[in-house]
Protein backbone atom coordinates (compact mmCIF):
# COMPACT_ATOMS: atom_id res chain seq x y z
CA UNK A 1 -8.12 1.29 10.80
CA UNK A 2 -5.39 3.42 8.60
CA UNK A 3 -4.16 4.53 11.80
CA UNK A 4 -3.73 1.46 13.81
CA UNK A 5 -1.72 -0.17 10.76
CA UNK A 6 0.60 2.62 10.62
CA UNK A 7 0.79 2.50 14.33
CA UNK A 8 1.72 -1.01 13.92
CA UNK A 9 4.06 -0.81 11.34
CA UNK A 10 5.64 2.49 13.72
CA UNK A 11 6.13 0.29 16.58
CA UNK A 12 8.05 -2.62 14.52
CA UNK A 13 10.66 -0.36 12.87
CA UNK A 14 11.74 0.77 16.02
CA UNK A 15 11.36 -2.20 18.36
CA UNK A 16 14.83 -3.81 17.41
CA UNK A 17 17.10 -0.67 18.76
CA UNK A 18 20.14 -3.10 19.33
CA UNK A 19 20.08 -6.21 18.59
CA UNK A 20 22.75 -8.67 16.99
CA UNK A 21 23.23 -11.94 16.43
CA UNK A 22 24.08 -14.61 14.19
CA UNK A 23 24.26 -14.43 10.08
CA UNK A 24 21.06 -13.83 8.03
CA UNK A 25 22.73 -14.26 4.61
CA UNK A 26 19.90 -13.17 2.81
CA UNK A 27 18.69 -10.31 5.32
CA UNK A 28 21.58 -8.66 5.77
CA UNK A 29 20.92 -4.68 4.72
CA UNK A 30 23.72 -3.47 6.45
CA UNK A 31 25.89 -2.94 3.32
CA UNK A 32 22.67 -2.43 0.95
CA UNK A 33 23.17 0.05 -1.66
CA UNK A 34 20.46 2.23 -4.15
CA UNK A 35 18.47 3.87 -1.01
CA UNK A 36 15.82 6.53 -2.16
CA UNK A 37 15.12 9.27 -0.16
CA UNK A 38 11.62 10.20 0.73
CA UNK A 39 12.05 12.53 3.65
CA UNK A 40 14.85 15.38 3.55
CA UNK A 41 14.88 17.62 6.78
CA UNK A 42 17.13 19.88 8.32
CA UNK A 43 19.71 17.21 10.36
CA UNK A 44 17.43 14.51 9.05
CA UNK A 45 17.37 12.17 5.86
CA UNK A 46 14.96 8.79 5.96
CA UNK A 47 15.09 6.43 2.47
CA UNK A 48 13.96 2.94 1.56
CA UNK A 49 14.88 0.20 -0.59
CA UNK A 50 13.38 -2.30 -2.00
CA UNK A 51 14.36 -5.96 -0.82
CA UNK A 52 13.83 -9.48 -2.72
CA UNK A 53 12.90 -10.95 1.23
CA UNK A 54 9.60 -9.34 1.84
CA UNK A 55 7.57 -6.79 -0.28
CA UNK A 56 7.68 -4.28 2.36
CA UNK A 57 10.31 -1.87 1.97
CA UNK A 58 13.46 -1.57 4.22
CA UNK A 59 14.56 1.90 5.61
CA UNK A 60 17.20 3.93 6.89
CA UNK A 61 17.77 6.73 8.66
CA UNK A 62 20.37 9.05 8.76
CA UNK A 63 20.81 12.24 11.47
CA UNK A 64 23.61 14.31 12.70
CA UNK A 65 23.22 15.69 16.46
CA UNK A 66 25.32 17.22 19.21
CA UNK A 67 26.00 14.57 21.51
CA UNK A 68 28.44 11.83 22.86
CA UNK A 69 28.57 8.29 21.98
CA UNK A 70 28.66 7.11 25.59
CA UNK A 71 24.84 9.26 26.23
CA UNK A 72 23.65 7.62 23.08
CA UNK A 73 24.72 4.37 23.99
CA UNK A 74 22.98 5.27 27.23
CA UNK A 75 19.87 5.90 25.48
CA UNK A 76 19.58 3.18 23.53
CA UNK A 77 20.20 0.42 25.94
CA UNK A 78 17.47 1.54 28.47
CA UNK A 79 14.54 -0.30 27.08
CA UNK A 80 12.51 0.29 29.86
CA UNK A 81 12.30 4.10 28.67
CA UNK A 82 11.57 3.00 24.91
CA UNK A 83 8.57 4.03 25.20
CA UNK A 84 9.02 7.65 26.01
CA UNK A 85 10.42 8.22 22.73
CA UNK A 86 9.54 5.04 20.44
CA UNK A 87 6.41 6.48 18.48
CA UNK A 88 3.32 4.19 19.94
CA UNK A 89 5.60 2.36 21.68
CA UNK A 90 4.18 0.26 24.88
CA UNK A 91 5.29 -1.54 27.60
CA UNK A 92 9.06 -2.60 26.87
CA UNK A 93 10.43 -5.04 28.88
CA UNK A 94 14.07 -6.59 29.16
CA UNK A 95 13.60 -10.71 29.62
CA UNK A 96 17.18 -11.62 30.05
CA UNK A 97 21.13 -9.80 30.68
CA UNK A 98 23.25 -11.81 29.16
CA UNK A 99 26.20 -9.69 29.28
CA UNK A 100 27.05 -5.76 29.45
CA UNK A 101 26.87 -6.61 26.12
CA UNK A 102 24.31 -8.43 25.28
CA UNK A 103 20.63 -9.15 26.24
CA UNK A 104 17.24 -10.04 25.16
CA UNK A 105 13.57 -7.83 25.70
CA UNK A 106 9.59 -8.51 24.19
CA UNK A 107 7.60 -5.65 22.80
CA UNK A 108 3.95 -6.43 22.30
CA UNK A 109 1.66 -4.08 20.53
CA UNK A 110 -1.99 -3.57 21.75
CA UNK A 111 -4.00 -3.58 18.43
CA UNK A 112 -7.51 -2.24 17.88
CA UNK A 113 -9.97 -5.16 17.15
CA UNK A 114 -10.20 -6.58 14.44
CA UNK A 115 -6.09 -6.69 14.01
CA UNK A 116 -4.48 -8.68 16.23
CA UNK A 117 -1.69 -8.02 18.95
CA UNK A 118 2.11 -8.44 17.73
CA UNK A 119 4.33 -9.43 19.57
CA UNK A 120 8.34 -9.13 19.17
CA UNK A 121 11.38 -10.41 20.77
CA UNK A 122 15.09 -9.14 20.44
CA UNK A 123 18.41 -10.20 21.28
CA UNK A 124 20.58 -7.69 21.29
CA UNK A 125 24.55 -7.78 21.52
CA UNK A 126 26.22 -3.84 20.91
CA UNK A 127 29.73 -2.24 21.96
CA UNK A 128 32.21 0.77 21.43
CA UNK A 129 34.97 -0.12 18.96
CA UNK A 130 38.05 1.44 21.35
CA UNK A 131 39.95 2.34 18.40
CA UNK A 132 37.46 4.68 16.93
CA UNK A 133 35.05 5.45 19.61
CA UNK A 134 32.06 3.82 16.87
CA UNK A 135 28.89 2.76 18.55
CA UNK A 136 27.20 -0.19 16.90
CA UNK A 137 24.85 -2.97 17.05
CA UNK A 138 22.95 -5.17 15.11
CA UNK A 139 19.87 -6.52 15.56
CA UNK A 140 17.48 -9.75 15.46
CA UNK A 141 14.27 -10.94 16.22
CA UNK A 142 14.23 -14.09 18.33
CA UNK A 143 11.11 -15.05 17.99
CA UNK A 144 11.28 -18.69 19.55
CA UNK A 145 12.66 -17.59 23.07
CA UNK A 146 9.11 -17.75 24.22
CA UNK A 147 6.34 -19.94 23.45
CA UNK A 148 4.18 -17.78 21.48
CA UNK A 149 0.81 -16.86 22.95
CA UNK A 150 -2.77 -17.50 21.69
CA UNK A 151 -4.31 -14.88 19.37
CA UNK A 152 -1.30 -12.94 19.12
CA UNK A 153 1.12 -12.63 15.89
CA UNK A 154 4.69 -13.20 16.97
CA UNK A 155 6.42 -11.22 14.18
CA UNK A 156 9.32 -13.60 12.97
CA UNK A 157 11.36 -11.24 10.64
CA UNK A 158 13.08 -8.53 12.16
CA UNK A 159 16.84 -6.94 11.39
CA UNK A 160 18.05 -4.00 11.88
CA UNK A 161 21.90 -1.73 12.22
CA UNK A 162 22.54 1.32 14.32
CA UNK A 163 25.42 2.75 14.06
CA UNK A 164 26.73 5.83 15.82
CA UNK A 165 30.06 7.72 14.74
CA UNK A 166 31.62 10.58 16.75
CA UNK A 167 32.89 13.76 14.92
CA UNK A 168 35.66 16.31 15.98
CA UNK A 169 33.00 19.23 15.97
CA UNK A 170 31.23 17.31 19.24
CA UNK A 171 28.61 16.03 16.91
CA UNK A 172 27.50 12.36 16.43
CA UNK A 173 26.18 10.78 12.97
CA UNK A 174 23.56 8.18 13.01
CA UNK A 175 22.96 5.58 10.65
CA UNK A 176 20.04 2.93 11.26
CA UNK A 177 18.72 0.46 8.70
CA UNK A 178 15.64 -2.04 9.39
CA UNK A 179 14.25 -4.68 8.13
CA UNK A 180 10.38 -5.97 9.10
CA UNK A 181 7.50 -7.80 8.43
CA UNK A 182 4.95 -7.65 10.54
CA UNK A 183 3.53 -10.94 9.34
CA UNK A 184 -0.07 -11.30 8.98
CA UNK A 185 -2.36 -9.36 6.73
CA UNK A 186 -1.76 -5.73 6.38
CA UNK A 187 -1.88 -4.42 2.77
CA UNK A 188 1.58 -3.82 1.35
CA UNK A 189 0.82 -0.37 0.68
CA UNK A 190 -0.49 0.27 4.03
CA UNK A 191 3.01 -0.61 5.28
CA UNK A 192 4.57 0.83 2.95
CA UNK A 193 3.31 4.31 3.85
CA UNK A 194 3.77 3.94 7.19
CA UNK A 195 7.47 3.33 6.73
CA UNK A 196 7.34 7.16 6.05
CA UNK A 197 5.63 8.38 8.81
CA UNK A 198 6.72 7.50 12.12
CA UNK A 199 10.11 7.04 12.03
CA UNK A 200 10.45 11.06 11.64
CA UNK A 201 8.66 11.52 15.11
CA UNK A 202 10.54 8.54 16.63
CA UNK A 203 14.22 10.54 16.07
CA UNK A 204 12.52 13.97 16.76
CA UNK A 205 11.86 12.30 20.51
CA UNK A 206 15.02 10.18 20.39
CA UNK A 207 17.14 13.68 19.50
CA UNK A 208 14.96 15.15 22.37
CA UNK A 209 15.91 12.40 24.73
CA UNK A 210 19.70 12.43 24.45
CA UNK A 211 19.21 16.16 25.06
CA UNK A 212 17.69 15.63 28.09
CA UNK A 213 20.42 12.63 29.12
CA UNK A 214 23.08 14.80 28.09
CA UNK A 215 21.81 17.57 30.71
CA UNK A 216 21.25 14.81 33.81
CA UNK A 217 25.24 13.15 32.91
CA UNK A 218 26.16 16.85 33.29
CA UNK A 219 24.61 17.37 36.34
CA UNK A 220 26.12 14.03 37.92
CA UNK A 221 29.40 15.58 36.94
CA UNK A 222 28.91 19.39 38.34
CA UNK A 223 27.85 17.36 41.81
């Protein structure tokens, strides 16, 4: 049962990649200060703060990799691949394009009984600022776009910030800050733990992915 909360808890960090959308006074963590960092690896840093929203702690992400902001970008707007590199991440679908710049997709998570499903759905607006070449989005659930669906949790508070910045060395930084609850009853420190676990795998097989992007956009080119 440990497991399947923290598989839970895995899937929601990650669920709103871009998202944006109109003001959440009191949710906005994009300019949230005091982080504490609980996981320091090589290109890597993950911290968390402590909110006065929800008990469950928000967390960002930091990581540096060799890549451009255009194969990122690419990356992060196909949801239909979320789930290659989204830790327990299943069957991501895209509802609506609003724009090139906006759209809306549903995650749903396939708990093991007793828990019950989640359910979660983003709008997402994103774009390049042409002046500095800075990827960003913001993100929000939407959680009335679809009627919600019998026995299933339709998780209500979702926010979260990417934010992609190209260096002169050919290297990107990425900064992404989220905010959850997974609603329901999931002991706080259940959650809490499993803010520390998953996202770490979840950019290990993002960094993987833009690896492998990078390689196919080269091969378009050499063609």
């Amino acid at each position: 049962m440990l497991n399947s909360r923290l598989h839970l808890l895995t899937i929601l960090l990650f669920f709103g990649i871009l998202v944006a959308a109109p003001n959440l006074k009191s949710q906005n963590i994009k300019d949230a200060t005091n982080w504490d960092l609980v996981t320091d690896k090589k290109d890597m840093q993950v911290f968390t703060h402590k909110n006065q929203e929800t008990s469950i702690k928000d967390i960002r992400i930091t990581m540096t990799m060799h890549a451009a902001v255009p194969v990122v970008k690419e990356v992060l707007e196909d949801v239909e691949k979320y789930s290659d590199w989204v830790y327990k991440c299943e069957d991501p679908e895209r509802l609506q394009t609003v724009s090139s710049k906006e759209f809306y997709y549903y995650v749903r998570s396939d708990m093991p009984f007793p828990a019950s499903d989640r359910d979660l759905i983003i709008h997402s607006f994103h774009r390049i600022d042409p002046a500095t070449g800075i990827y960003s989005s913001h993100s929000l659930a939407s959680p009335d776009f679809l009627p919600e669906q019998n026995g299933v949790v339709r998780v209500r508070l979702f926010e979260s910030y990417w934010t992609v910045t190209p260096n002169q060395d050919g290297t990107v930084q990425i900064d992404y800050r989220v905010r959850t609850d997974p609603g329901g009853y999931i002991p706080t420190w259940i959650v809490n733990l499993g803010i520390s676990v998953g996202p770490v795998k979840t950019m290990e097989r993002f960094s993987e992915m833009v690896h492998q992007t990078t390689e196919r956009v080269a091969d378009r080119e050499d063609e």
